[in-house]
C-alpha atoms as a PDB file:
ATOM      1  CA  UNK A   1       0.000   0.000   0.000  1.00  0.00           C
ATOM      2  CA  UNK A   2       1.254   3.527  -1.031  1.00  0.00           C
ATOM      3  CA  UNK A   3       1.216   6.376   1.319  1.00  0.00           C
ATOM      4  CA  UNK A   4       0.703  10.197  -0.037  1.00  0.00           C
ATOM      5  CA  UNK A   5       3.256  11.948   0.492  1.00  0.00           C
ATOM      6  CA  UNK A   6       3.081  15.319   1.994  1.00  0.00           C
ATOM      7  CA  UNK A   7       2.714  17.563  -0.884  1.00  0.00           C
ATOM      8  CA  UNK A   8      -0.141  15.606  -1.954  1.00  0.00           C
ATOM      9  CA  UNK A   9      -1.552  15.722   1.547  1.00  0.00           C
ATOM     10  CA  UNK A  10      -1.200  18.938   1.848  1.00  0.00           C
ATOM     11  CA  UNK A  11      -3.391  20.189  -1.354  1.00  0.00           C
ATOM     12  CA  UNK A  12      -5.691  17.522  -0.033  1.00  0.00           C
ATOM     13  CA  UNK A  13      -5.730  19.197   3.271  1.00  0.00           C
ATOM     14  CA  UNK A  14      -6.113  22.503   1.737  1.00  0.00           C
ATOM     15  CA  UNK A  15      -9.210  21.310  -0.855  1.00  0.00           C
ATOM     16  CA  UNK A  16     -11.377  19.984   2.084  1.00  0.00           C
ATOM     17  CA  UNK A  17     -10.906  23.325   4.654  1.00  0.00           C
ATOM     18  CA  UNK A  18      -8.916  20.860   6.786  1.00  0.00           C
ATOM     19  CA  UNK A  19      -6.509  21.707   9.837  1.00  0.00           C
ATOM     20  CA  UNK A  20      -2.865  21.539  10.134  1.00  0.00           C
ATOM     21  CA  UNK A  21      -3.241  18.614  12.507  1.00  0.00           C
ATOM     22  CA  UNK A  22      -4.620  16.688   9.282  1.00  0.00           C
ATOM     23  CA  UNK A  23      -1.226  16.331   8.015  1.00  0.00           C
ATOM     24  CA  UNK A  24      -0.389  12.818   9.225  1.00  0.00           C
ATOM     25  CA  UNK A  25      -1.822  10.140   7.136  1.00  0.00           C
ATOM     26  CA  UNK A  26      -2.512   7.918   9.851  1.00  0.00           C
ATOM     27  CA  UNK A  27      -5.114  11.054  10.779  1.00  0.00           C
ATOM     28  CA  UNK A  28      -6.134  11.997   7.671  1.00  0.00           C
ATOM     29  CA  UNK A  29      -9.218   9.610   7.168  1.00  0.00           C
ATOM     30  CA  UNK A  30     -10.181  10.400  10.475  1.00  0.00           C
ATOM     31  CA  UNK A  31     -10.523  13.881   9.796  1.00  0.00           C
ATOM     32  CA  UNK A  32     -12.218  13.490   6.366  1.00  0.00           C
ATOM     33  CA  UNK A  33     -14.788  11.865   7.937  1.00  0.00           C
ATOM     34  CA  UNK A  34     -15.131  14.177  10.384  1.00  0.00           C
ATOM     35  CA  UNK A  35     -15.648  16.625   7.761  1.00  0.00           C
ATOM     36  CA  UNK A  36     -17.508  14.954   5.272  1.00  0.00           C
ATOM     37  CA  UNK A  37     -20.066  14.040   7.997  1.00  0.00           C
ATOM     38  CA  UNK A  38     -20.761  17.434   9.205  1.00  0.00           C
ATOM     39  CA  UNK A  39     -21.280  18.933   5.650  1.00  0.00           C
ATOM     40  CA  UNK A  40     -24.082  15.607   5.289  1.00  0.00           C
ATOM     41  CA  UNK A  41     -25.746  16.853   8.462  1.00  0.00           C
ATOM     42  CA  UNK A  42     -25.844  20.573   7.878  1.00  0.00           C
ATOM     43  CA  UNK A  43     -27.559  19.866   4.181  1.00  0.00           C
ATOM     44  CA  UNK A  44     -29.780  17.018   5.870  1.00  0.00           C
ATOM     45  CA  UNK A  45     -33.808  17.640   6.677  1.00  0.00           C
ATOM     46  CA  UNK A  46     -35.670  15.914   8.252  1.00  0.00           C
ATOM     47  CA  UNK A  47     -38.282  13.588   6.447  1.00  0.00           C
ATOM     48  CA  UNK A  48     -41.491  13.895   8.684  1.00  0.00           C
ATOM     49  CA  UNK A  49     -44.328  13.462   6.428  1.00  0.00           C
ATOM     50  CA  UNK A  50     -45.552  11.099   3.392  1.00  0.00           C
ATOM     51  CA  UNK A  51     -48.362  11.471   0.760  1.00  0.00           C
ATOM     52  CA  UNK A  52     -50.878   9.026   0.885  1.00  0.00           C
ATOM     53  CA  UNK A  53     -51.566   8.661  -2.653  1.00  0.00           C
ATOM     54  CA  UNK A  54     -54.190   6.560  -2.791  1.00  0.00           C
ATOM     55  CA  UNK A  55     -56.587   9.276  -0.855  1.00  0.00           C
ATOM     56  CA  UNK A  56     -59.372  10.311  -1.511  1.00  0.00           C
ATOM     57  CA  UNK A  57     -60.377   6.869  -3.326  1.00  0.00           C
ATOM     58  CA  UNK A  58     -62.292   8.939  -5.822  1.00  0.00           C
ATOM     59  CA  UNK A  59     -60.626  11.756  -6.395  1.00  0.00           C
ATOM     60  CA  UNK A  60     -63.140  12.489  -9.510  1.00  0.00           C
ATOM     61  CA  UNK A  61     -65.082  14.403  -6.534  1.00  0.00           C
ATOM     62  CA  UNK A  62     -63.144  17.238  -7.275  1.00  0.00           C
ATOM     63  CA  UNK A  63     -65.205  19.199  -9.717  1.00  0.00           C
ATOM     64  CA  UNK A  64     -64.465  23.078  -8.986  1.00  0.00           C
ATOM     65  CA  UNK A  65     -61.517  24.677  -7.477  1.00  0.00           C
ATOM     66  CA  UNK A  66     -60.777  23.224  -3.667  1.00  0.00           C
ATOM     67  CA  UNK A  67     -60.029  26.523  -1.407  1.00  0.00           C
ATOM     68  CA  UNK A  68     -60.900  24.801   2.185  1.00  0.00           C
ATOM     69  CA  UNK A  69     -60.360  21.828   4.140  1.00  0.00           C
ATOM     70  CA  UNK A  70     -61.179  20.919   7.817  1.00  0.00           C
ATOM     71  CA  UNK A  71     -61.690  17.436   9.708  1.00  0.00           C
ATOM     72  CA  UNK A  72     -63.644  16.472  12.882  1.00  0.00           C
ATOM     73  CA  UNK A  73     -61.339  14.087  14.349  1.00  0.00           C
ATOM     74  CA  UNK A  74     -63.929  12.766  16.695  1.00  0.00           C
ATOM     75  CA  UNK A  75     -66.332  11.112  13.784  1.00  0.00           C
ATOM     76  CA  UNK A  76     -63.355  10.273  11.112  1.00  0.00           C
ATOM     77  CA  UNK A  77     -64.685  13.005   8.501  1.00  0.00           C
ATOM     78  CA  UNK A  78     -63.109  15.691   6.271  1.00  0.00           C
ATOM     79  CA  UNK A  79     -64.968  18.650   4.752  1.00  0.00           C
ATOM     80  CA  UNK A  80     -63.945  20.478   1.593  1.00  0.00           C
ATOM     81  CA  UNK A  81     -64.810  23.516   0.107  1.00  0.00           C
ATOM     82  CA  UNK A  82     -65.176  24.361  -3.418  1.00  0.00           C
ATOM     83  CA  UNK A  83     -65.950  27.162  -5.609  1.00  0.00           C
ATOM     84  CA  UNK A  84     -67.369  26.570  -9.427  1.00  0.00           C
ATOM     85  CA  UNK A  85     -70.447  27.222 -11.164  1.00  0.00           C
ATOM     86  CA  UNK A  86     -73.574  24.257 -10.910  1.00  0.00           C
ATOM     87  CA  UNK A  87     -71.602  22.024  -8.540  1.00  0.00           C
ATOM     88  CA  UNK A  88     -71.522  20.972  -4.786  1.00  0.00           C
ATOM     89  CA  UNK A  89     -69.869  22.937  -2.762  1.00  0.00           C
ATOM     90  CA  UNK A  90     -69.034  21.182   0.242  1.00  0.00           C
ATOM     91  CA  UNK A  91     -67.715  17.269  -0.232  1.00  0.00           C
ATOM     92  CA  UNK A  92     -67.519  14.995   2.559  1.00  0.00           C
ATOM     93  CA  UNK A  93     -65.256  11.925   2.724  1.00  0.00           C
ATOM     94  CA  UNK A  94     -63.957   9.753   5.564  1.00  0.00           C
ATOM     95  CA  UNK A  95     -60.703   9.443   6.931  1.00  0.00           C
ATOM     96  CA  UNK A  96     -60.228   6.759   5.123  1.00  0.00           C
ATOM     97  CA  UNK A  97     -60.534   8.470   1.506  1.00  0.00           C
ATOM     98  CA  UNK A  98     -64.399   7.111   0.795  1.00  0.00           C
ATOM     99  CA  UNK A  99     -66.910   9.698  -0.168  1.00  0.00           C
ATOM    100  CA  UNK A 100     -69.961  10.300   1.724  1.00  0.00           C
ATOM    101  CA  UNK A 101     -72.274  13.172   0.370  1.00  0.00           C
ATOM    102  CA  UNK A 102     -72.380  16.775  -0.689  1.00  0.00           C
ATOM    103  CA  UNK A 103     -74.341  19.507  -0.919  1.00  0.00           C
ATOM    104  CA  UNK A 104     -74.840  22.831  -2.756  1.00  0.00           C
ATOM    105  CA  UNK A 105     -77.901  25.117  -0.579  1.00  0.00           C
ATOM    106  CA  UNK A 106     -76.875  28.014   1.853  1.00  0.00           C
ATOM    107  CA  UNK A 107     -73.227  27.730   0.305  1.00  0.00           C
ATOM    108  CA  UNK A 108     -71.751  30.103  -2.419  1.00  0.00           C
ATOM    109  CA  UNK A 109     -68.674  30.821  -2.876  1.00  0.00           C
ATOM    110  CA  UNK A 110     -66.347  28.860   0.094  1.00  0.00           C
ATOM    111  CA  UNK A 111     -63.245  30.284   1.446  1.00  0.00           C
ATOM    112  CA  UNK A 112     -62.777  28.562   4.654  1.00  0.00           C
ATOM    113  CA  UNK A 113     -64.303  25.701   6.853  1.00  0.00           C
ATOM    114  CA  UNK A 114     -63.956  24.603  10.280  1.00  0.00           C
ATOM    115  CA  UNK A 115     -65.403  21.565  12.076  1.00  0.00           C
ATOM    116  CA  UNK A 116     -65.728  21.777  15.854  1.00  0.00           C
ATOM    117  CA  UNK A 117     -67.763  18.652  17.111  1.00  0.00           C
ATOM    118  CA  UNK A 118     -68.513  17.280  20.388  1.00  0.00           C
ATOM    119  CA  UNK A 119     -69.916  13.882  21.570  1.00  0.00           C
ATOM    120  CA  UNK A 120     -73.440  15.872  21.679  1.00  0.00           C
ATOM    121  CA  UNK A 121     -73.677  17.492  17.881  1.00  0.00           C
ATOM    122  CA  UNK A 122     -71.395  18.043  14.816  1.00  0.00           C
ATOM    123  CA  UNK A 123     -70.677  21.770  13.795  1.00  0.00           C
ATOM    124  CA  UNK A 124     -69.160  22.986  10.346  1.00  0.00           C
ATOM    125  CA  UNK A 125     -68.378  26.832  10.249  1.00  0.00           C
ATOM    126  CA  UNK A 126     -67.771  27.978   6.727  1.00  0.00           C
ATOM    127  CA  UNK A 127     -66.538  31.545   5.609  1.00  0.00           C
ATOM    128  CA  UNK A 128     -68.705  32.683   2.402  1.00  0.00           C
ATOM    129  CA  UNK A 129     -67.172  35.634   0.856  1.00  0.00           C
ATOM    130  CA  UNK A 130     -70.447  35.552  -1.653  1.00  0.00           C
ATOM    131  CA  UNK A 131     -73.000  35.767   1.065  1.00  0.00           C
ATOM    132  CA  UNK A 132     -73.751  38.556   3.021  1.00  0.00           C
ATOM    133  CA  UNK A 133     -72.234  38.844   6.574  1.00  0.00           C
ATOM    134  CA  UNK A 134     -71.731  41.181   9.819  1.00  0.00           C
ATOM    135  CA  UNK A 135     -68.659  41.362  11.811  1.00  0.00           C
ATOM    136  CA  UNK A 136     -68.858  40.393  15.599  1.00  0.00           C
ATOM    137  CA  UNK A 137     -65.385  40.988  16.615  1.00  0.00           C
ATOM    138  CA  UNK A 138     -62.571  43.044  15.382  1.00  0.00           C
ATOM    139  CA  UNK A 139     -58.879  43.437  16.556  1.00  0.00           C
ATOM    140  CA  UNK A 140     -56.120  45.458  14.878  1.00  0.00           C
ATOM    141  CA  UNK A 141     -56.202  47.467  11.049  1.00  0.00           C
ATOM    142  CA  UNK A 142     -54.199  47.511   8.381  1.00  0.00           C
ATOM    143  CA  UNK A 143     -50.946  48.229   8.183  1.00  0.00           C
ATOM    144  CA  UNK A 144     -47.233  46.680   9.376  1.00  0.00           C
ATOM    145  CA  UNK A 145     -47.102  47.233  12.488  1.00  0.00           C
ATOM    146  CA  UNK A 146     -47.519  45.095  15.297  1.00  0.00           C
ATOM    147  CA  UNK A 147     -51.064  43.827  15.686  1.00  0.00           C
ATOM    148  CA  UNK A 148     -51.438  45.470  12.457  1.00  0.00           C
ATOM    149  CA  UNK A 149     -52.766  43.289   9.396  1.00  0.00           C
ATOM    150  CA  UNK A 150     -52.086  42.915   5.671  1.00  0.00           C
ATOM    151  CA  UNK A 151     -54.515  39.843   4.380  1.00  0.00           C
ATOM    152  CA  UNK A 152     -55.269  37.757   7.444  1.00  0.00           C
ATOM    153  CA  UNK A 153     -55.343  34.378   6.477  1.00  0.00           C
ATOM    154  CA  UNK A 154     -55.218  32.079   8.902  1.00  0.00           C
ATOM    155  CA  UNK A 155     -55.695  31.552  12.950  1.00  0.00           C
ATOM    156  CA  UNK A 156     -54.439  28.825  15.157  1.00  0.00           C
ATOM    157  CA  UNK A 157     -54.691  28.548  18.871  1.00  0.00           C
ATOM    158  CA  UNK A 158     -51.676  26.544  20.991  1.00  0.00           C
ATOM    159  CA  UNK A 159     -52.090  25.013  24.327  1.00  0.00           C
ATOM    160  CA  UNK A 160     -51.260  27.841  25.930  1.00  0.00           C
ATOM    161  CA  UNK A 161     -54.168  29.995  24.942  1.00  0.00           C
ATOM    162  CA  UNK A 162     -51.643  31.928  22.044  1.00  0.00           C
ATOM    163  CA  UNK A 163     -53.386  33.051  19.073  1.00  0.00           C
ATOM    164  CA  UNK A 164     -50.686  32.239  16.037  1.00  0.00           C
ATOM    165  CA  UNK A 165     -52.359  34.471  12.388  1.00  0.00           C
ATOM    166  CA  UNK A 166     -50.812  34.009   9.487  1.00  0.00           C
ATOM    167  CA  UNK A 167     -50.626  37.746   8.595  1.00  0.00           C
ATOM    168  CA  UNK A 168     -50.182  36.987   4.554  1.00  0.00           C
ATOM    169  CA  UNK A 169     -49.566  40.536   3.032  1.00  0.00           C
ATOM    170  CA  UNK A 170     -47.083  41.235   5.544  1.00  0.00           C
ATOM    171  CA  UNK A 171     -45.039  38.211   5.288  1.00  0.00           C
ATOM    172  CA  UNK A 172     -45.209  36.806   8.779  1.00  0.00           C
ATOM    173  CA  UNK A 173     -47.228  35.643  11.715  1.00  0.00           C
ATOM    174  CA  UNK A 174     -47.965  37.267  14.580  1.00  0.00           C
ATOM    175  CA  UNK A 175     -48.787  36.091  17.969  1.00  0.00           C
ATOM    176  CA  UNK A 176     -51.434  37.091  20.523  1.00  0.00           C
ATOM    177  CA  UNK A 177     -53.116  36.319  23.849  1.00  0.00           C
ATOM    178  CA  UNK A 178     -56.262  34.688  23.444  1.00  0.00           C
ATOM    179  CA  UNK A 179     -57.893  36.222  26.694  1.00  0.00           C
ATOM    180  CA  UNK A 180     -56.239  39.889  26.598  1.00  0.00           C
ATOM    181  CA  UNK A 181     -55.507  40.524  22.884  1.00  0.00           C
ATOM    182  CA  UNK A 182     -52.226  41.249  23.811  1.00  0.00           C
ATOM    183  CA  UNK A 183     -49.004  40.933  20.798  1.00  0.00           C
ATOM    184  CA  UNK A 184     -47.005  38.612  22.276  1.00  0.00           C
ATOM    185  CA  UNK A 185     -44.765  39.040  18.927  1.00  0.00           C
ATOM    186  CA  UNK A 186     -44.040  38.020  15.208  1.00  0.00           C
ATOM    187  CA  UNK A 187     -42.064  35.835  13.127  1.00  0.00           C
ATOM    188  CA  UNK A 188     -40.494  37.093   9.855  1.00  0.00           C
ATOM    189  CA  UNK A 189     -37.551  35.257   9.508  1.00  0.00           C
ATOM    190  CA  UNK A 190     -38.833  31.954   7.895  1.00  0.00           C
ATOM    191  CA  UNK A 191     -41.221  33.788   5.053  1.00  0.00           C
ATOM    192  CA  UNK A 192     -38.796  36.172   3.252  1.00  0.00           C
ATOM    193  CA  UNK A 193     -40.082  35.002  -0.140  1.00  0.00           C
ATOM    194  CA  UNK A 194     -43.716  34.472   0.637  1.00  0.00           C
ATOM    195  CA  UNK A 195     -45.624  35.357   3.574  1.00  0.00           C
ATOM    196  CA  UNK A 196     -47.647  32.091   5.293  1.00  0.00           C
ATOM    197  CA  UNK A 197     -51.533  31.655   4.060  1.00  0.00           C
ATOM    198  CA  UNK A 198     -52.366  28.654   6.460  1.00  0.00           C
ATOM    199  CA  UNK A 199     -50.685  27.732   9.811  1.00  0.00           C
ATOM    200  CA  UNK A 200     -51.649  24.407  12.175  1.00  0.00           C
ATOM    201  CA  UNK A 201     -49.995  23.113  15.338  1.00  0.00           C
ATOM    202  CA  UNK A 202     -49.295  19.176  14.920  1.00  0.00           C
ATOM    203  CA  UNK A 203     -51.370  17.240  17.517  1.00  0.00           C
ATOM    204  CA  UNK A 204     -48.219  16.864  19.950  1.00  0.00           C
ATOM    205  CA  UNK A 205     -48.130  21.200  20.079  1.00  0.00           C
ATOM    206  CA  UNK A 206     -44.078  20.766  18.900  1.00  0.00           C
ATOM    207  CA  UNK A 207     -44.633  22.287  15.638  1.00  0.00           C
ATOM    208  CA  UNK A 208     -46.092  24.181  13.654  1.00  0.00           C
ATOM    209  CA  UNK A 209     -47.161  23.404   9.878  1.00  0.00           C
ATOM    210  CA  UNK A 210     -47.210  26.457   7.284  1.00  0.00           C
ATOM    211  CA  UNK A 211     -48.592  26.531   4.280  1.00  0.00           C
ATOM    212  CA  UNK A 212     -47.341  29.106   1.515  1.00  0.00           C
ATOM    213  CA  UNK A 213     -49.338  29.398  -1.439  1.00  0.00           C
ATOM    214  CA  UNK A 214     -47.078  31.193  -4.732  1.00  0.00           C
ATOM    215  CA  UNK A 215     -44.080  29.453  -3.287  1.00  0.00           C
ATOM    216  CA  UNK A 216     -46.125  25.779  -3.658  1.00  0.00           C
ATOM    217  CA  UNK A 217     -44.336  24.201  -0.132  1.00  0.00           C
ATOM    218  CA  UNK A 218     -45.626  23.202   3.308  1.00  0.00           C
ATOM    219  CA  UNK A 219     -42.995  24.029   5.975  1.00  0.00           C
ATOM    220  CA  UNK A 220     -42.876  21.892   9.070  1.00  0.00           C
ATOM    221  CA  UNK A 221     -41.827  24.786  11.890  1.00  0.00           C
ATOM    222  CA  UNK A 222     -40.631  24.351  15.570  1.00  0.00           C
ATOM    223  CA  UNK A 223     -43.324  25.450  18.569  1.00  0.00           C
ATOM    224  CA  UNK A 224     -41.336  27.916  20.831  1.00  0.00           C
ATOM    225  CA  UNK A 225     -41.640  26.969  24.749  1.00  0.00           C
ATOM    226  CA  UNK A 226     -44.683  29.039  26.524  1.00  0.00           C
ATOM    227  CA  UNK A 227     -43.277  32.327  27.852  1.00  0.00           C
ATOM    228  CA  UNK A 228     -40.802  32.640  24.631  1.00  0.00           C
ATOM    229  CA  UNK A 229     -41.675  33.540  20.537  1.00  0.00           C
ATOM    230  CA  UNK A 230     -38.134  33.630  19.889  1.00  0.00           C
ATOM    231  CA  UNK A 231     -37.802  33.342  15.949  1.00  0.00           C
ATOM    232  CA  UNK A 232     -39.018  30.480  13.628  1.00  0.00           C
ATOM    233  CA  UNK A 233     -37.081  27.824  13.146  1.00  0.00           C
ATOM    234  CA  UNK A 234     -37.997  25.189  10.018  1.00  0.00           C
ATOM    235  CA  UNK A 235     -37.397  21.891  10.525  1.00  0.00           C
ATOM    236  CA  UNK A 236     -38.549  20.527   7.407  1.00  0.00           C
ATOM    237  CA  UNK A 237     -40.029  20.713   4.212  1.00  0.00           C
ATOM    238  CA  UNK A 238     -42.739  19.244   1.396  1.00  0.00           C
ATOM    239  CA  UNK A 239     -42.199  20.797  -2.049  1.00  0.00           C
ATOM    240  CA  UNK A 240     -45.232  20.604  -4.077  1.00  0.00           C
ATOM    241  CA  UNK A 241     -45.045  20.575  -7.905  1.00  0.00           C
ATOM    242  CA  UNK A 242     -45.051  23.956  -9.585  1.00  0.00           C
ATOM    243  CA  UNK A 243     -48.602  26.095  -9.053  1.00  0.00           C
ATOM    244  CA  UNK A 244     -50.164  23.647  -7.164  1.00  0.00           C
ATOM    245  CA  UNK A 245     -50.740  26.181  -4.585  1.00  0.00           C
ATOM    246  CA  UNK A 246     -51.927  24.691  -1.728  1.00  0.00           C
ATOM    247  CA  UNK A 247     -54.310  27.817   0.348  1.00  0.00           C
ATOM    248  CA  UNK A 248     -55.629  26.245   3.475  1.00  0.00           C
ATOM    249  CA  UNK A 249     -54.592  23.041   5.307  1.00  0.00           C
ATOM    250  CA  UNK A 250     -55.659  21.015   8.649  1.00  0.00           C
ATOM    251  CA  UNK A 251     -54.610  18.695  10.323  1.00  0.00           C
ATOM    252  CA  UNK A 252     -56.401  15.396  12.051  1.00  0.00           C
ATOM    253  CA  UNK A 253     -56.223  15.904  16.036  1.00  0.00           C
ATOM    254  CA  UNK A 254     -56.171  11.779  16.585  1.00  0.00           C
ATOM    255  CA  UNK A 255     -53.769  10.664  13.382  1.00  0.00           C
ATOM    256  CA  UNK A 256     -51.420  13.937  12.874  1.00  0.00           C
ATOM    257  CA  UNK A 257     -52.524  13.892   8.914  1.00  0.00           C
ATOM    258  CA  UNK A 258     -51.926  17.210   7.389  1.00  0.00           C
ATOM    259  CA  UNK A 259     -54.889  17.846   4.568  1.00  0.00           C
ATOM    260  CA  UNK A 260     -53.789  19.900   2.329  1.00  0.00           C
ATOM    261  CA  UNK A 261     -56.616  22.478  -0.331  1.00  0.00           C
ATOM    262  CA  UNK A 262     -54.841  22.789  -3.390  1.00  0.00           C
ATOM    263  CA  UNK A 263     -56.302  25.686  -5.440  1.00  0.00           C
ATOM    264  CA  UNK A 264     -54.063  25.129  -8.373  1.00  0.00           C
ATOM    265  CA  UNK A 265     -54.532  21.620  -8.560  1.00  0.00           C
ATOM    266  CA  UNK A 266     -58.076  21.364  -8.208  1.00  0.00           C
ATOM    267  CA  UNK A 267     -57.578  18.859  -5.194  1.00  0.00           C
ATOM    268  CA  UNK A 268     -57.265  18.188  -1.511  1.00  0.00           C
ATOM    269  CA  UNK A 269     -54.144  15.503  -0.620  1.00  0.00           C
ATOM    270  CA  UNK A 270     -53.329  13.696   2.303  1.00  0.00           C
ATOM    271  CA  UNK A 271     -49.633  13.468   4.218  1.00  0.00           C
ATOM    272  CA  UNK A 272     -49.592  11.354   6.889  1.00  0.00           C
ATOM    273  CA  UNK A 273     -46.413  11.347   9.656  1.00  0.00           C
ATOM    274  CA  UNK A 274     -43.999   8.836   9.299  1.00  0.00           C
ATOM    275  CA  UNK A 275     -43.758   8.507  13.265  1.00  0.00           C
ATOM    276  CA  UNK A 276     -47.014   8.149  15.633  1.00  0.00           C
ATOM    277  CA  UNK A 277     -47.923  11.096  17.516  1.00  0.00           C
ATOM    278  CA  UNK A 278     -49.124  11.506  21.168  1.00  0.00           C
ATOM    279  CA  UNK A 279     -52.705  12.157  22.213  1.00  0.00           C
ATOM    280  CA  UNK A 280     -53.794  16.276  21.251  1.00  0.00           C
ATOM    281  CA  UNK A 281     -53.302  18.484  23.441  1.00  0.00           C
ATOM    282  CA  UNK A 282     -56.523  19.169  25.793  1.00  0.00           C
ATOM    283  CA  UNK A 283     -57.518  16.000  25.122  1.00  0.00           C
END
């Protein structure tokens, strides 16, 4: 077996950023190693999430543009809004991917669904921006300021009673008590390019999922500790094809599933965590 010698270890030395202490070729595989593992681990995401591609099980369903998506965890259903002209507006499937029903009456033009059930009745809020409607409750204007708003888009509540909105227009989301209204503060950082339009805590409360719709990606974010906002932190990513544009997404309270309304697309998919997640929180 030849050995370098040390001219040849030395450009070596100097083409991987390597110390003077790399010199010895006894040391030098241990120390190209070192290095080589580091630069894996720096570039390295985690892989969190999967698409289950064989949901919905009749994806033919999808006959207008999908803008909304919730699920009431306690029956196994998920809702889905969508907009079109002489079609149903509101689909329902199961967990599972089967379809159920629809319907078309008191519906017109879906932006935004939520399904809050108990073990006494099932309730599915819907935002109609073609209907008329009367605002109950009001906090901040517009503007970029804090507690100031540029296109809303999207509320969350955490387990400590924080109020996480995905202020769009302005890049960011902001961070409020849910008793006082007080800012508690904002994260900029993660959404230089495109500012959130959907945000959901994972059932454990340790992250945060973020969609962004121009930029076509889901972000998988870290939860700060109560008493902190500190800055956002991504953890991983799901690139989506070009102009899918996924607008609003939810996620299953029991399974961890992220749904995900694809306006671009024309379709709602389903990721599913590659690990098992703990009981929601408040559960």
């Amino acid at each position: 077996m030849e050995v370098a010698g040390p001219g040849c270890l030395s450009s070596l030395s100097q083409s991987l950023h390597l110390g003077p202490d790399c010199l010895d070729p006894l040391s030098l595989k241990i120390c190209v190693l070192r290095n080589f593992t580091f630069a894996v681990s720096w570039r390295t995401e985690k892989i969190l999430y999967r698409l289950d591609v064989g949901w919905p099980k009749h994806p033919e369903y999808f006959t207008g543009t999908t803008f909304c998506v919730a699920v009431d965890s306690l029956n196994g259903l998920v809702y889905i809004g969508q907009r079109g002209d002489n079609i149903p507006k509101i689909l329902v499937f199961t967990e599972d991917g089967y379809f159920l029903r629809a319907w078309n009456y008191t519906v017109d033009t879906p932006h935004g669904i939520f399904a809050a059930s108990t073990l006494y009745e099932q309730s599915v809020w819907i935002t109609d921006v073609g209907s008329d409607f009367m605002i109950l409750w009001l906090h901040g204007e517009n503007g970029t300021g804090p507690a100031k708003f540029n296109i809303p888009h999207s509320v969350t509540l955490d387990s400590a009673g924080r109020v996480w909105v995905a202020d769009r227009g302005n890049k960011r989301i902001q961070v409020f008590d849910k008793d006082t209204g007080e800012w508690l503060g904002a994260w900029n950082n993660c959404f230089t390019e495109e500012g959130p339009s959907s945000v959901r805590f994972t059932p454990d409360g340790k992250y945060l999922i973020v969609a962004q719709l121009n930029l076509s990606r889901l972000s998988v974010v870290a939860a700060p500790p109560v008493g902190s906002i500190g800055e956002c932190s991504v953890i991983s990513t799901i690139q989506l094809a070009d102009q899918v544009l996924p607008h609003l997404l939810e996620v299953d309270r029991k399974t961890g599933a992220v749904y995900v309304a694809e306006i671009g697309a024309k379709q709602v998919q389903k990721y599913v965590p590659l690990n098992s997640y703990v009981p929601s929180f408040g559960s």
